[in-house]
Protein backbone atom coordinates (compact mmCIF):
# COMPACT_ATOMS: atom_id res chain seq x y z
CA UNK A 1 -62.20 18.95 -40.12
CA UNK A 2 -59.72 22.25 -40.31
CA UNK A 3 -57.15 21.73 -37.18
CA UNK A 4 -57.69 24.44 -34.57
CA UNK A 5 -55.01 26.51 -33.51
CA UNK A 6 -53.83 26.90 -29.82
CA UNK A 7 -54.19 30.66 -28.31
CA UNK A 8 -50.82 31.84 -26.92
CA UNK A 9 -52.27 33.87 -24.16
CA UNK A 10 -48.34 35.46 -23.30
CA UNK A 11 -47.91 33.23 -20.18
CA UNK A 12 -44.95 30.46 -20.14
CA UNK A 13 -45.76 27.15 -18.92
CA UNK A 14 -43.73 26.74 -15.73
CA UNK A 15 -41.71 23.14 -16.57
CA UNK A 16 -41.78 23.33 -20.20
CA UNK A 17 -38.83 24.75 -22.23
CA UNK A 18 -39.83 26.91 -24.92
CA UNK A 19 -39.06 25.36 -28.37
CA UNK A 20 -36.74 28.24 -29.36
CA UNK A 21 -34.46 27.58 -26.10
CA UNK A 22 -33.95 23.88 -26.88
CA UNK A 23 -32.96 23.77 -30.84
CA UNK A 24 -30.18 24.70 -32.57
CA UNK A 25 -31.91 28.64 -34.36
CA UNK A 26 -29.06 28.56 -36.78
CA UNK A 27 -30.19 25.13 -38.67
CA UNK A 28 -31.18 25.04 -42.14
CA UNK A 29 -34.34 23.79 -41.37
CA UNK A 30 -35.42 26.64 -39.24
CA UNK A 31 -35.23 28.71 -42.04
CA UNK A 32 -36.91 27.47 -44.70
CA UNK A 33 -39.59 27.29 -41.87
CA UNK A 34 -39.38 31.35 -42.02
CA UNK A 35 -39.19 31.43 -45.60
CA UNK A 36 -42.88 29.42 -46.06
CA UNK A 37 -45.74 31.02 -46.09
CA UNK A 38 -47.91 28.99 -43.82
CA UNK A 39 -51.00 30.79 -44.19
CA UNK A 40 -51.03 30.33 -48.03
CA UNK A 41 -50.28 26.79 -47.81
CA UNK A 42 -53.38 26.20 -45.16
CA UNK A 43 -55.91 28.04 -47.61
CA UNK A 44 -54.38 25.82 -50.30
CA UNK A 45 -55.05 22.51 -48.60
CA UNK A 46 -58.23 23.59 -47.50
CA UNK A 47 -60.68 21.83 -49.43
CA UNK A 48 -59.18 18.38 -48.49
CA UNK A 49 -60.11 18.86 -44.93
CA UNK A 50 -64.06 17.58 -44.42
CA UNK A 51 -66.31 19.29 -42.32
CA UNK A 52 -66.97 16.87 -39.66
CA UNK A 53 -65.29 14.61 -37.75
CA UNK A 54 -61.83 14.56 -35.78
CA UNK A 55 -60.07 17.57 -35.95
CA UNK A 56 -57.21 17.35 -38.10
CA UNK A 57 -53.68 17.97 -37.49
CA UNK A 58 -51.53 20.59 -38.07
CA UNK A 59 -50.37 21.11 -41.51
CA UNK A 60 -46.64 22.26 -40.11
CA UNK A 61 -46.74 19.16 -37.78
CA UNK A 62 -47.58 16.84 -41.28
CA UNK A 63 -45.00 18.62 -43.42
CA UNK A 64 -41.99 18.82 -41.05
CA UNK A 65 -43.03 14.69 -40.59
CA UNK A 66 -42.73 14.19 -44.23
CA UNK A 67 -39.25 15.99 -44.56
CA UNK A 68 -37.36 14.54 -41.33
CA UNK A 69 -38.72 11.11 -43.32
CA UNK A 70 -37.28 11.80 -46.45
CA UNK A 71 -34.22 12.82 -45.03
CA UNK A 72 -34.12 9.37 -43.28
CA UNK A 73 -34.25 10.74 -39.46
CA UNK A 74 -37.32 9.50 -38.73
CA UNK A 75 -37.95 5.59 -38.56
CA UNK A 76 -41.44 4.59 -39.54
C-alpha cells in the first residue's frame, strides 16, 4: 500500500523541535536531499507498492536508512 503523507497544517507542535533547528543545514547530506527529486523517485517505485494491506513507509525514511547503513552509522 502507497505510504500516506502527513498534512502540515502551518501550526508547530509545542515540545517538539523542528528538524531544521536541531541538524547541522550545512552537511553534505542535506543537500543531496535538495538535489533529489522525490516526487520522480515515488512514481518510479510505484508499482512495487500493493494495494492492500499496511501502509508502507516512506520512501525518504527507507533511502536515508540504506545510506546512514552503508556509511556504517547505523548498527543493524
Amino acid at each position: 500500500m502507497k505510504p500516506s503523507l502527513k498534512k502540515d497544517h502551518g501550526q508547530q507542535e509545542l515540545f517538539r523541535s523542528r528538524l531544521d533547528q536541531i541538524i547541522n543545514m550545512n552537511h553534505p547530506l542535506v543537500g543531496l536531499s535538495k538535489l533529489l527529486d522525490w516526487e520522480r523517485l515515488a512514481q518510479t517505485l510505484r508499482p512495487y507498492y500493493a494495494e492492500m494491506g499496511r501502509p508502507g513507509i516512506l520512501l525518504r525514511l527507507i533511502m536515508g536508512l540504506h545510506l546512514l547503513k552503508y556509511r556504517g552509522c547505523l548498527q543493524i
